[in-house]
Protein backbone atom coordinates (compact mmCIF):
# COMPACT_ATOMS: atom_id res chain seq x y z
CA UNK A 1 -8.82 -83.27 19.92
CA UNK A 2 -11.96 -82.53 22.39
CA UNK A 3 -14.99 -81.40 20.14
CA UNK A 4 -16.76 -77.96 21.56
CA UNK A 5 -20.17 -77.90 21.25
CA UNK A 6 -21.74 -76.75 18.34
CA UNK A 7 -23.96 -74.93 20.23
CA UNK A 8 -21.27 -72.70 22.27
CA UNK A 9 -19.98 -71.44 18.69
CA UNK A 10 -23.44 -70.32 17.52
CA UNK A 11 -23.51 -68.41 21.04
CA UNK A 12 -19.76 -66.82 20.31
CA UNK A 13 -21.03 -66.55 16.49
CA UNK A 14 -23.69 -64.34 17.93
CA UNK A 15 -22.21 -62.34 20.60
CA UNK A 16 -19.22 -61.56 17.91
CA UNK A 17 -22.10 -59.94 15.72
CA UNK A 18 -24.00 -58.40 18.60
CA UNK A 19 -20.57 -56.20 19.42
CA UNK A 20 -19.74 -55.67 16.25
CA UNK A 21 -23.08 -54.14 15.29
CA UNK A 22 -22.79 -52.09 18.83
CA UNK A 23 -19.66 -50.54 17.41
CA UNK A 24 -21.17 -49.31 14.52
CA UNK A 25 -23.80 -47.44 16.08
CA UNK A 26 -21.68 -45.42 18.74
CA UNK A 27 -18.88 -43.46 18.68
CA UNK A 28 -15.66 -44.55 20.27
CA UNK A 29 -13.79 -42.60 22.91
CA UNK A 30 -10.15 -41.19 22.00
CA UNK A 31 -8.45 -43.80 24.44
CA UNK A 32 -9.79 -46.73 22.64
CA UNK A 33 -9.20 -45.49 19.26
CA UNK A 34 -5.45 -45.10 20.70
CA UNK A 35 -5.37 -47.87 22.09
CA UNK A 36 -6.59 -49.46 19.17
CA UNK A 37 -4.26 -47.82 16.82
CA UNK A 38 -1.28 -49.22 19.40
CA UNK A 39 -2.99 -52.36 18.96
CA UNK A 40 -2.31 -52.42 15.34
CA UNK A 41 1.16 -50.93 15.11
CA UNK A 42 2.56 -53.60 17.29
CA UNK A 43 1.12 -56.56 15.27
CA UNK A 44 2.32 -54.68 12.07
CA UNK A 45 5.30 -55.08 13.94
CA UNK A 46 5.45 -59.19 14.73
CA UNK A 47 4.39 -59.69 11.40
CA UNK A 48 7.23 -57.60 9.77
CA UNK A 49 9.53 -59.47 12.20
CA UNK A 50 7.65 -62.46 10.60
CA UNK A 51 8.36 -61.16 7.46
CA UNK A 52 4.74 -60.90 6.24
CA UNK A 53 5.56 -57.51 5.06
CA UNK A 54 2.48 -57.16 3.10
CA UNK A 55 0.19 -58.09 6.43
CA UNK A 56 2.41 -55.79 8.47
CA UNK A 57 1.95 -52.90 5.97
CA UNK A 58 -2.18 -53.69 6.11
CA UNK A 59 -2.21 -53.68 9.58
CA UNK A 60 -0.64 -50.12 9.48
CA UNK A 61 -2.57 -48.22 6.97
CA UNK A 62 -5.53 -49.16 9.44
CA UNK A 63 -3.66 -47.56 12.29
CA UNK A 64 -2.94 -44.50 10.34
CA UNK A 65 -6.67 -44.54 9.00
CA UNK A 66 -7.98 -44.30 12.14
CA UNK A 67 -5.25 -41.58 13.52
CA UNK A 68 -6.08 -39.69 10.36
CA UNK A 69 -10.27 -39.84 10.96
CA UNK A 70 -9.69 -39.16 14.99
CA UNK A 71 -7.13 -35.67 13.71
CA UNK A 72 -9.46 -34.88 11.21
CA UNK A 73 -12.57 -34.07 13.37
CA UNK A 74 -9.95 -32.00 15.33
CA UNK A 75 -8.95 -29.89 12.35
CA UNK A 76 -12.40 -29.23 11.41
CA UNK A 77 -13.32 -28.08 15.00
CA UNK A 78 -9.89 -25.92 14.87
CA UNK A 79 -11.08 -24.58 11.49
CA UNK A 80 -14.75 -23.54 12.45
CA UNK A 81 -13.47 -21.67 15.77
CA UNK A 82 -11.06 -19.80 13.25
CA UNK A 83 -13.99 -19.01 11.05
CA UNK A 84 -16.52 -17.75 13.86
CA UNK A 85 -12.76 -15.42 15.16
CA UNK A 86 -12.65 -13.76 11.91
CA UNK A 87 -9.48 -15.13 10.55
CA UNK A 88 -10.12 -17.20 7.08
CA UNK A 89 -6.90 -17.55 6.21
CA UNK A 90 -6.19 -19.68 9.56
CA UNK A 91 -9.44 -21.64 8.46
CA UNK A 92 -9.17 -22.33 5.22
CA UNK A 93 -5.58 -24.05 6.10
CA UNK A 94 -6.92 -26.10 8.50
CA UNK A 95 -10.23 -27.43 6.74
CA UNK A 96 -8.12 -28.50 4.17
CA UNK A 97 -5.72 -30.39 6.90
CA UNK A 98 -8.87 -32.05 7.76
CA UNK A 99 -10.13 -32.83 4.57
CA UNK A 100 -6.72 -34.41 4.12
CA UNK A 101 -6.65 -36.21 6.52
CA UNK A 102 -10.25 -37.74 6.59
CA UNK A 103 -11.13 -37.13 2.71
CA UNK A 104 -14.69 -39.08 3.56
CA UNK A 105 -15.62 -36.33 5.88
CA UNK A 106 -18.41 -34.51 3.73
CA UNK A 107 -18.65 -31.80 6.63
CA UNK A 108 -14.87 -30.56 6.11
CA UNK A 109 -15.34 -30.46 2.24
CA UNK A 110 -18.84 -28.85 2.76
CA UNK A 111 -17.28 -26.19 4.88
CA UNK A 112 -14.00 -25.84 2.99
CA UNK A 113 -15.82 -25.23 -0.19
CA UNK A 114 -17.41 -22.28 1.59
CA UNK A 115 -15.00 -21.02 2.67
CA UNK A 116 -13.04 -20.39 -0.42
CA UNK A 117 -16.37 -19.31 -2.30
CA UNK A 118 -16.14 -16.52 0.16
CA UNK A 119 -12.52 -15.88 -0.64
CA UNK A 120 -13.15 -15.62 -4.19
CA UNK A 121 -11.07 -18.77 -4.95
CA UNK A 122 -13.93 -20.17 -6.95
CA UNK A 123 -12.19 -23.11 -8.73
CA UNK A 124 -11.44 -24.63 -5.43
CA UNK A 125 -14.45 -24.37 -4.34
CA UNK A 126 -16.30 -25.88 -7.55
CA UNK A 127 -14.16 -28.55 -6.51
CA UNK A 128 -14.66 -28.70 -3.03
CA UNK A 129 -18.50 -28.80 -3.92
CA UNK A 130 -18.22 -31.14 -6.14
CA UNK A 131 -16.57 -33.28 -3.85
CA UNK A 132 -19.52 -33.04 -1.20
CA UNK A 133 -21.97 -34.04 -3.53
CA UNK A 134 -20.38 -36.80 -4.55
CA UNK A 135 -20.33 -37.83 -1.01
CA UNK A 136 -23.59 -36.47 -0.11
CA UNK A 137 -25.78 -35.62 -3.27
CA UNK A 138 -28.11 -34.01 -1.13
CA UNK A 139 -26.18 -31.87 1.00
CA UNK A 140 -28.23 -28.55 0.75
CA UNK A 141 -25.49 -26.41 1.97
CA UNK A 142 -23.31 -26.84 -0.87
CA UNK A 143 -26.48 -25.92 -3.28
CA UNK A 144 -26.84 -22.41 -1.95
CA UNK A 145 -23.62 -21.24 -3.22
CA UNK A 146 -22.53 -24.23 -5.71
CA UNK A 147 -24.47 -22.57 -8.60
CA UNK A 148 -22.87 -19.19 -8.42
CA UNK A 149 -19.33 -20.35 -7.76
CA UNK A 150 -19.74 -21.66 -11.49
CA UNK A 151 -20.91 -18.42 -12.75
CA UNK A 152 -17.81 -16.56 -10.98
CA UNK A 153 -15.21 -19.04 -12.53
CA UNK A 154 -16.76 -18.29 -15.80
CA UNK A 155 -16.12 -14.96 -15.13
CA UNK A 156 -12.83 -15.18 -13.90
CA UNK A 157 -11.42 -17.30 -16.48
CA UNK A 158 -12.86 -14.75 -19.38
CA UNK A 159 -10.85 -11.64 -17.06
CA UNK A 160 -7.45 -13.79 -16.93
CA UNK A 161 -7.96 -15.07 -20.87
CA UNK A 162 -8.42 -11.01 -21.71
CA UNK A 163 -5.78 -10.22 -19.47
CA UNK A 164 -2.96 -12.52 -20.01
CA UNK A 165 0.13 -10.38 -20.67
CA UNK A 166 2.18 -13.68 -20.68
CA UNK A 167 4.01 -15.99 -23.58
CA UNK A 168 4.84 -14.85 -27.35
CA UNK A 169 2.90 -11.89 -29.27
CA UNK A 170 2.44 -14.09 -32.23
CA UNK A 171 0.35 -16.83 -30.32
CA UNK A 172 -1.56 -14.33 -27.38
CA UNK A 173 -2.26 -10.80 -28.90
CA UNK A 174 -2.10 -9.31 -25.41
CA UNK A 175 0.98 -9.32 -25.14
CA UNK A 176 1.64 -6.26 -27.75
CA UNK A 177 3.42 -3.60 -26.76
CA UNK A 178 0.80 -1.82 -24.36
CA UNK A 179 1.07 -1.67 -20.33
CA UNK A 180 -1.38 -3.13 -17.88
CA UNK A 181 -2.95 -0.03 -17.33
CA UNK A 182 -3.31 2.70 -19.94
CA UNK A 183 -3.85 5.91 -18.14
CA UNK A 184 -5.54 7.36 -14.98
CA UNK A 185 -6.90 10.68 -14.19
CA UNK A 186 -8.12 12.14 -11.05
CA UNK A 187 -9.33 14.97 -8.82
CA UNK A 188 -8.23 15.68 -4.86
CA UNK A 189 -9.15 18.15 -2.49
CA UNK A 190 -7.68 19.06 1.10
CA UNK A 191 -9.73 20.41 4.25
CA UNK A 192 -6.68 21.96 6.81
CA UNK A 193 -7.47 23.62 9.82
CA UNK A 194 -4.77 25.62 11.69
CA UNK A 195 -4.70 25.11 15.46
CA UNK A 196 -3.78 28.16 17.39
CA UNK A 197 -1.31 27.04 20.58
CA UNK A 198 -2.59 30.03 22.58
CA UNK A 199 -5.67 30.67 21.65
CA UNK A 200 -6.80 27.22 20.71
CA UNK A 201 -8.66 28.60 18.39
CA UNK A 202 -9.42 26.32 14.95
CA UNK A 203 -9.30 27.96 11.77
CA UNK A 204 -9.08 26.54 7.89
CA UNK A 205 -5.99 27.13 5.96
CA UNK A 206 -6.71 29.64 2.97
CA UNK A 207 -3.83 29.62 0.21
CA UNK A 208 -3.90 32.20 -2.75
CA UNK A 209 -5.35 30.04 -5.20
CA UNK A 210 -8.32 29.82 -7.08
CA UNK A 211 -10.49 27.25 -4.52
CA UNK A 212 -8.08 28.95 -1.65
CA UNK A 213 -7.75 25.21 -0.17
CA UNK A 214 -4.70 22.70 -1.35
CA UNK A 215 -6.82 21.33 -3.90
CA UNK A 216 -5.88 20.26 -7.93
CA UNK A 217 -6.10 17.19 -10.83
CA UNK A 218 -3.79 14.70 -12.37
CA UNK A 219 -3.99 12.77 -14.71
CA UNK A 220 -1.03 9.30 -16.31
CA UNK A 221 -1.07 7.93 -19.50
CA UNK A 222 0.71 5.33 -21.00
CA UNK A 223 0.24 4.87 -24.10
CA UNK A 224 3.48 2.12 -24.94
CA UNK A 225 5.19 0.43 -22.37
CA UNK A 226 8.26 2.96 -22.79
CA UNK A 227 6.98 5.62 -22.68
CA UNK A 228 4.67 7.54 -19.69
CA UNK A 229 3.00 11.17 -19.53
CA UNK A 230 2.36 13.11 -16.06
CA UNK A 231 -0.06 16.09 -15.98
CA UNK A 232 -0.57 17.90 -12.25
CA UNK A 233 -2.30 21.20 -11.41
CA UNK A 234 -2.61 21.91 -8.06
CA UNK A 235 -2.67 24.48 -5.10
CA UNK A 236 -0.19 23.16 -3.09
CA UNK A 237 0.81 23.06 0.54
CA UNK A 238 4.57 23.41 1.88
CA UNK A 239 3.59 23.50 5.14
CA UNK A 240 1.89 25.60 8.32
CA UNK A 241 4.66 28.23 8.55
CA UNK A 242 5.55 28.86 4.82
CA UNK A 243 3.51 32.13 3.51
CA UNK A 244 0.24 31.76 1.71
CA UNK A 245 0.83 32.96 -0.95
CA UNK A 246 1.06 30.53 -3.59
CA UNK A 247 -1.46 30.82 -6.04
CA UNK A 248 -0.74 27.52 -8.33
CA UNK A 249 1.36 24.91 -9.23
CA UNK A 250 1.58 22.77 -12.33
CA UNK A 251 3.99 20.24 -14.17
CA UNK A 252 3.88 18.08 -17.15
CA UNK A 253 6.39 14.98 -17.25
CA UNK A 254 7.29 12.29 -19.87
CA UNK A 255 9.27 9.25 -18.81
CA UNK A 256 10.89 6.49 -20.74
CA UNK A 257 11.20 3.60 -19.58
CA UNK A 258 13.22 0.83 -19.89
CA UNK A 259 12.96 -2.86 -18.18
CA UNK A 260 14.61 -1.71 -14.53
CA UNK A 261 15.43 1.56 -15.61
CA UNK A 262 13.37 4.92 -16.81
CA UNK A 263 14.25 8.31 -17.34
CA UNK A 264 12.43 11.78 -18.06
CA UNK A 265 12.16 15.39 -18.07
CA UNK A 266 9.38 17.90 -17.09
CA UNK A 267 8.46 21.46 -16.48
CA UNK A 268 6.72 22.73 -13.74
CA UNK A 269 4.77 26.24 -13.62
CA UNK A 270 4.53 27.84 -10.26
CA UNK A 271 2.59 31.35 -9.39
CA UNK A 272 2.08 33.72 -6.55
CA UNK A 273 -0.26 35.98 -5.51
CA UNK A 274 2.16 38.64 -3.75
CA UNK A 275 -1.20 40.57 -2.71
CA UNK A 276 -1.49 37.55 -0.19
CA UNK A 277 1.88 37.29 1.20
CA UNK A 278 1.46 37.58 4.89
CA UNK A 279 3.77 35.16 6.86
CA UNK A 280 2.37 33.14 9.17
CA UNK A 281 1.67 34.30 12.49
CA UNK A 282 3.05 37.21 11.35
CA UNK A 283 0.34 40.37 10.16
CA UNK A 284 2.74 42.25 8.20
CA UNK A 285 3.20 42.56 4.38
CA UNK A 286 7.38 41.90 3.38
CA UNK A 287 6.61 42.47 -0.33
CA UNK A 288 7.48 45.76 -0.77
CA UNK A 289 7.14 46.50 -4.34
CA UNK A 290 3.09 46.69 -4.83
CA UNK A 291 3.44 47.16 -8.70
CA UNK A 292 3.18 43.33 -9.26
CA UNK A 293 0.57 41.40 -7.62
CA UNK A 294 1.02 38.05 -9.16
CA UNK A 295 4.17 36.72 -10.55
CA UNK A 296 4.81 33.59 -12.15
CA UNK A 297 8.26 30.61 -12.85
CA UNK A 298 8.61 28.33 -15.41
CA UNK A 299 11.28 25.40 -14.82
CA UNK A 300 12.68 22.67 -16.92
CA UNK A 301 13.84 19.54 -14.66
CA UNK A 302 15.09 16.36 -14.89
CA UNK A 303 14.72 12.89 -13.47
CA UNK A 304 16.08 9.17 -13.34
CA UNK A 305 15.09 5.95 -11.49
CA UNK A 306 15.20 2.27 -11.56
CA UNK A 307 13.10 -0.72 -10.15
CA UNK A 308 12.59 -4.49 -10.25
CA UNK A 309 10.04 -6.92 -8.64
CA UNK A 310 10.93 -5.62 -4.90
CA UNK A 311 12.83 -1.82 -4.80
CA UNK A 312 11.88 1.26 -6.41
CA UNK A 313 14.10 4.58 -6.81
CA UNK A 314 13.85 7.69 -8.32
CA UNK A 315 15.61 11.07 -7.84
CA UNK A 316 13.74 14.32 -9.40
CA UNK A 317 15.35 17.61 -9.62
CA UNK A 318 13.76 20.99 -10.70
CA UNK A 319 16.41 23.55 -10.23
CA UNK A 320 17.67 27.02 -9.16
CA UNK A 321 18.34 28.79 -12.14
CA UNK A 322 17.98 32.55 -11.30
CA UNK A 323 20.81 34.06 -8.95
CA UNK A 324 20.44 37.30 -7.94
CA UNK A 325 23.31 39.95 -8.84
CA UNK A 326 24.39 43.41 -7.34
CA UNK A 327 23.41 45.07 -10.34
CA UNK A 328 20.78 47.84 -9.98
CA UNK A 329 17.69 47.50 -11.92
CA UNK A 330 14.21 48.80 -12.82
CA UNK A 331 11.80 48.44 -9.88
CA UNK A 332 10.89 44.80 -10.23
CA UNK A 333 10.46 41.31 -9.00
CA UNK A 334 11.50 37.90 -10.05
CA UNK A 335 10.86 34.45 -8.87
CA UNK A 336 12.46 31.41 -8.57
CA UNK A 337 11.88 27.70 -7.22
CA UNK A 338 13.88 24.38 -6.44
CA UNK A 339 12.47 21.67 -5.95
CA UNK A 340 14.51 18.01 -5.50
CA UNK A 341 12.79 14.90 -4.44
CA UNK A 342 14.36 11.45 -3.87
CA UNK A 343 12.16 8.69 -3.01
CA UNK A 344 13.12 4.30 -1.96
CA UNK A 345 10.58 1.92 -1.55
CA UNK A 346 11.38 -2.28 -0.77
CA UNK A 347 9.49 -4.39 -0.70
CA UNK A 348 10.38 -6.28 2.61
CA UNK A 349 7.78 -9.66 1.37
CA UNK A 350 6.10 -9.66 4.86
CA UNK A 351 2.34 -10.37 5.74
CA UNK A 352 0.65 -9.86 9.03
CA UNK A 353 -0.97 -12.22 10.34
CA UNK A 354 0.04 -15.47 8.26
CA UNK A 355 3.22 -16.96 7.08
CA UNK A 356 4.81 -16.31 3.67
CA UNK A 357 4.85 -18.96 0.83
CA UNK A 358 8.33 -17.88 -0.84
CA UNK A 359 7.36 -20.31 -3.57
CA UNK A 360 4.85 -17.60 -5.04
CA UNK A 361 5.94 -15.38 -7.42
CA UNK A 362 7.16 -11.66 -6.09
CA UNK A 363 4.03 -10.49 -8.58
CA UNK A 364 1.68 -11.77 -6.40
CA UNK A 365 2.30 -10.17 -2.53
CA UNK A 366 2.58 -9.76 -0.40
CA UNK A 367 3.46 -6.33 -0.52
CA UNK A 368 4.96 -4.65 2.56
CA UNK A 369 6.61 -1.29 1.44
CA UNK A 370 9.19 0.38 3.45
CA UNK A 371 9.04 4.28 2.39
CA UNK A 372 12.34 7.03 2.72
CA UNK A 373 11.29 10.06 1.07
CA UNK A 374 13.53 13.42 1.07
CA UNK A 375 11.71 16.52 -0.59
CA UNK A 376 13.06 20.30 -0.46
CA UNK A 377 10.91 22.77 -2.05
CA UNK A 378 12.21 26.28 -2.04
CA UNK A 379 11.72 29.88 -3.14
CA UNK A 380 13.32 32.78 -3.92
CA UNK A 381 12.09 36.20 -4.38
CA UNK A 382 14.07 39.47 -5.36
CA UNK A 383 12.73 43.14 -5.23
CA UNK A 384 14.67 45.46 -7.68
CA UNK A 385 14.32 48.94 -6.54
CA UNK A 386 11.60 48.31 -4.37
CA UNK A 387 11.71 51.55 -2.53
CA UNK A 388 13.87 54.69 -2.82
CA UNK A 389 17.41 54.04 -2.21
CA UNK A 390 17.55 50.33 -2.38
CA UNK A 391 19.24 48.55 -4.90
CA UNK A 392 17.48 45.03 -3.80
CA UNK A 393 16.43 43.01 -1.27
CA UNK A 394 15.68 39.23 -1.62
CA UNK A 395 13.15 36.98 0.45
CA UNK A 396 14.20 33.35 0.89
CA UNK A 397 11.94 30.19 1.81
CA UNK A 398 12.76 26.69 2.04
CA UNK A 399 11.07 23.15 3.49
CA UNK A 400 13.38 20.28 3.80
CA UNK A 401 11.13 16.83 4.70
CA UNK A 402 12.76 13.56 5.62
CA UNK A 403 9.58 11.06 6.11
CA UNK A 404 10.26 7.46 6.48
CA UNK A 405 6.86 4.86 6.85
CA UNK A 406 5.32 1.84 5.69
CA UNK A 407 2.68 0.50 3.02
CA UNK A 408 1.10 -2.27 3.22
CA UNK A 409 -0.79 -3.76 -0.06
CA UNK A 410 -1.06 -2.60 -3.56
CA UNK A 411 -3.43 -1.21 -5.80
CA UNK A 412 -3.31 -4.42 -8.40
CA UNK A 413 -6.36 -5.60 -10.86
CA UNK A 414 -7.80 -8.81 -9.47
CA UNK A 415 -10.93 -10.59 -10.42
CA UNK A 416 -14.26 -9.56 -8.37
CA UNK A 417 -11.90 -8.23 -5.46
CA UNK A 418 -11.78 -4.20 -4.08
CA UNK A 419 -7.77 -4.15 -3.56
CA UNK A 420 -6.69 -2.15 -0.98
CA UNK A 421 -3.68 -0.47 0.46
CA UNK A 422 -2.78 1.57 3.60
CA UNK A 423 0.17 3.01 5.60
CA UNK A 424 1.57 5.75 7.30
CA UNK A 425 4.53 7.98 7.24
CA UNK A 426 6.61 10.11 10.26
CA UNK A 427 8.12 13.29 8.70
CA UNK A 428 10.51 15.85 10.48
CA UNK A 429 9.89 19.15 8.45
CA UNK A 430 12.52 21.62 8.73
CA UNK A 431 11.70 25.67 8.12
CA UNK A 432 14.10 28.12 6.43
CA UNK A 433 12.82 32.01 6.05
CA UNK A 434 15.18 34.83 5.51
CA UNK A 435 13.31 38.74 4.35
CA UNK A 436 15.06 41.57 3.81
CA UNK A 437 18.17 40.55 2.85
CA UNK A 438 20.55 43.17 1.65
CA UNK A 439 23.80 41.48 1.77
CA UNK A 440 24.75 40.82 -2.02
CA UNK A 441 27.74 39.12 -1.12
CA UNK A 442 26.52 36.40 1.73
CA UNK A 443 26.21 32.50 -0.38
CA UNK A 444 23.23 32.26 -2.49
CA UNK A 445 23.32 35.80 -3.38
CA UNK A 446 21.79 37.24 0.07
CA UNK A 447 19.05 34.77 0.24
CA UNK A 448 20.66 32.33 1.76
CA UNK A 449 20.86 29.49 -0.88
CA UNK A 450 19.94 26.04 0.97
CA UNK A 451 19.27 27.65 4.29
CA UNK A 452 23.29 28.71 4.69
CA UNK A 453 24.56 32.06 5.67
CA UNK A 454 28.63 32.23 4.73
CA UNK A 455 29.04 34.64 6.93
CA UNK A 456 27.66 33.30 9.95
CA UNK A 457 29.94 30.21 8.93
CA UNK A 458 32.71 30.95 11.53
CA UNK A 459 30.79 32.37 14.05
CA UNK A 460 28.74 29.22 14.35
CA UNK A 461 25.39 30.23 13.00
CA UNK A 462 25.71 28.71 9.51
CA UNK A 463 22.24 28.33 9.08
CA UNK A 464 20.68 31.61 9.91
CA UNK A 465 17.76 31.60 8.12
CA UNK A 466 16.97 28.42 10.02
CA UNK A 467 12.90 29.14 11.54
CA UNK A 468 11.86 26.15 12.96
CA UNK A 469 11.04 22.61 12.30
CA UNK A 470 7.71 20.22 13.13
CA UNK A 471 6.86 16.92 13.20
CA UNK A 472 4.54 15.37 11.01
CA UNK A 473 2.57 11.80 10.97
CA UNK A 474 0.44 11.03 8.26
CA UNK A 475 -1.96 7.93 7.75
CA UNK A 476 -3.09 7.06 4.26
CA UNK A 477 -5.27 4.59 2.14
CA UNK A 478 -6.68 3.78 -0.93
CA UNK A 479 -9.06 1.25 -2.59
CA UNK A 480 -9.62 0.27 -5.96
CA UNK A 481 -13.45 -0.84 -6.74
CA UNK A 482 -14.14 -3.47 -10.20
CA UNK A 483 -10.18 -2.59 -11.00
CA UNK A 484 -11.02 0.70 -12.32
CA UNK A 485 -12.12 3.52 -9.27
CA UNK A 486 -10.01 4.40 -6.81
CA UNK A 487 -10.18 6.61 -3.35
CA UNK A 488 -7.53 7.81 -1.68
CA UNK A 489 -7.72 9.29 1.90
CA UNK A 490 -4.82 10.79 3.51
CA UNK A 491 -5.05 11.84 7.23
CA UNK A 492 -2.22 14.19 9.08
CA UNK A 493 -1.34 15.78 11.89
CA UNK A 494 1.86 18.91 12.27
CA UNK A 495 2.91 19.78 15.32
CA UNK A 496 5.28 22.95 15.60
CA UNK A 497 7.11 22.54 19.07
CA UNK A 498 9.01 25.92 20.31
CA UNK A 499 7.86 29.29 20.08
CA UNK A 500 5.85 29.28 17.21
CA UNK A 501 2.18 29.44 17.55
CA UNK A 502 0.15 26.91 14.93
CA UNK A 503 -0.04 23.55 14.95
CA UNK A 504 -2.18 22.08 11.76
CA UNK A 505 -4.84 18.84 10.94
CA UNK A 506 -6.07 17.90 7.66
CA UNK A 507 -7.59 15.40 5.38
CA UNK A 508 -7.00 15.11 1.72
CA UNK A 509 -9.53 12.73 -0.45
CA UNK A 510 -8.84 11.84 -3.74
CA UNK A 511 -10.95 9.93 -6.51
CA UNK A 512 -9.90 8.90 -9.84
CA UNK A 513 -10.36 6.92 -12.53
CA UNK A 514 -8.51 4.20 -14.60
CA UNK A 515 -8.91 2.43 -17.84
């Protein structure tokens, strides 16, 4: 064999180092690294063809090394654009891709940690931190917010240690017999203003009650899992074109529940002020008999439900119980209400903006309500004698809503984060009003009971007392601050289409309180 000389190898020897060193100090372009990487499949290739399976499989962890470090720096760049858009959730997946990918990449773990300090995920983040300073003890980033993600995860673990409902009563003594929250009480008030079509004039809305605007206090308690308390006072609102005169509403519940099941009774106190009983647009006074200027109800109702991690149900029914008869009696009035509501809610498990990890338990979201409500609220008034010569004459009212709408979120305790919840809801109100009725022998003893005339039946005008309807939308929202205070604000809009005159705007805001 012909002997080189020595001299040409020291040369080689050299120039091998000389590249090599090069390398190190500048960055290759993405078509040699993919060419490289080629480079390396193919002899991982020959040398499992060669059966040096163990060569082979060296030959491609370097290829996927370097595919992983050349997608890595990608992932990061994807993240940080999704972080300077606004969206963390779409950064946060991806600086974890890259940190996958590339786990020597301090930048990716530097910004990852961040980003799920921000978040309020603070045990990935301790982690995440301490990752970057293990690869880069003085990365000064990480130390601005390091130090406090400790403090929060101190924090957090004390909240889920005291609130840990999970496991046996006889080894975690939070799990006795008590709910997760124990009772809430609360105050609203309403601001409506009453659009005239004609005049476009803009006036408030001034019921009979006490603060003359729908205003009033609740208040839940729970003191055992099985069993609830309601308490509601209030000056309601049925509506632009129901009369103002009611004065005051109130109704005390208790519910039992069981585990997808509850049921309950109540009683609910209603009174009007029959010196305010104009009917809107109307000027004139239908009350007849003066010698009463406030009269009050008392009702005993009923109710029944069920639920389960995704639907909710409940139908609640305060009814009729006084029916007007033909007999004559001293000059007087009585009073009456109905009042059924039926309510689903489902949880349809969607999220806007970001995919939906079925894996994670119902409990935790997301929470995308669909709403059908159905209320009718109804009253009936009869005048005994109320002038010379009549026996009676009865005054009928009645709303009938069907709203159907969307919530998305839930008010649910979570550590050092302001939940929040918001939706809306598109109601078609229909408006029942028959005064003066004198016919004792039409259904619902004159005063048209439901809205429906008998007589009218077969002549095609079942529904006499039929006014008008409207069309409501309502936005809403609530947050709850350090899992105890929560505001409500509800937005809405009526609109009466036809002949009648008043269209109506308000805002409701509610604050309460729970513990």
């Amino acid at each position: 064999m012909k002997m080189r000389n020595p001299y040409s190898y020291f040369l080689l020897a050299m120039l091998f180092f000389a590249s090599a060193a090069g390398a190190q100090n500048q960055k290759k372009s993405s078509k040699d690294l993919a060419a490289e990487v080629d480079k390396l499949n193919w002899e991982g290739i020959d040398l499992s063809n060669d059966s040096r399976y163990l060569d082979a499989a060296d030959r491609f962890q370097k290829a996927i090394s370097l595919d992983d470090s050349r997608a890595a720096r990608s992932y990061h760049n994807v993240a940080y654009t999704y972080e300077l858009a606004g969206d963390k959730n779409k950064a946060l997946e991806n600086y974890q891709k890259a940190v996958v990918r590339n786990p020597q990449q301090t930048v990716s773990w530097a910004s990852l940690g961040r980003m799920q300090y921000t978040m309020g995920l603070y045990k990935d983040a301790v982690f995440s931190g301490e990752t970057t300073l293990k690869l880069d003890p003085r990365n000064a980033s990480v130390q601005k917010w390091l130090p406090d993600a400790y403090s929060k995860l101190a924090e957090q673990k004390i909240y889920d240690a005291r609130n840990d409902l999970t496991g046996d009563p006889a080894t975690n003594p939070n799990c006795e017999a008590r709910p997760e929250v124990i009772g809430e009480v609360g105050v609203f008030a309403s601001a409506i203003g009453v659009i005239d079509k004609q005049s476009t004039a803009l006036n408030l809305y001034k019921p009979a009650g006490v603060l003359q605007t729908p205003a009033g206090a609740y208040a839940e308690f729970n003191p055992l899992r099985e069993l609830t308390f309601r308490l509601n006072g209030q000056t309601p609102y049925y509506g632009i074109l129901q009369p103002t005169f009611y004065a005051g509403s109130q109704k005390i519940e208790m519910q039992y529940n069981f585990k997808y099941f509850f049921f309950g009774g109540g009683i609910l106190f209603s009174q009007l002020n029959v010196e305010n009983s104009t009917v809107p647009v109307s000027t004139t006074t239908y009350i007849q008999n003066t010698d009463y200027t406030s009269i009050s109800d008392t009702k005993f109702g009923l109710f029944m439900g069920g639920r389960d991690d995704l639907t909710f149900f409940v139908l609640r029914i305060y009814p009729r119980y006084l029916f007007r008869d033909a007999e004559s009696a001293p000059k007087s009035t009585s009073f009456d209400v109905a009042k059924v509501e039926i309510e689903y809610r489902r949880n349809l498990r969607l999220q806007l903006g970001s995919v939906v990890d079925e894996k994670q338990p119902i409990s935790k979201g997301p929470f995308t309500d669909i709403i059908v409500k159905f209320v009718i609220d109804e009253i009936y008034l009869t005048e005994y004698k109320p002038t010379t010569g009549t026996d009676a004459v009865g005054h009928y009212f009645g709303t009938y809503d069907l709203s159907i709408g969307m919530e998305f979120g839930k008010l649910q305790r979570e550590f050092d984060k302001v939940a929040t919840t918001w939706g809306f809801l598109l109601t078609n109100r229909l408006y029942f009003q028959n005064t003066g009725n004198t016919n004792l022998t039409s259904f619902g003893n004159g005063q048209g009971y439901f809205g429906f005339n008998s007589t009218g039946a077969t002549t095609g005008n079942a529904f006499s007392s039929y006014r008008g309807n409207s069309f409501i939308v309502t936005l809403f929202a609530a947050q709850m601050f350090k899992n105890r205070y929560i505001l409500r604000e509800q937005l809405f809009f009526e609109g009466t289409p036809g002949s009648e005159r008043n269209h109506a705007i308000g805002l409701q805001l509610s604050f309460g309180v729970r513990f």
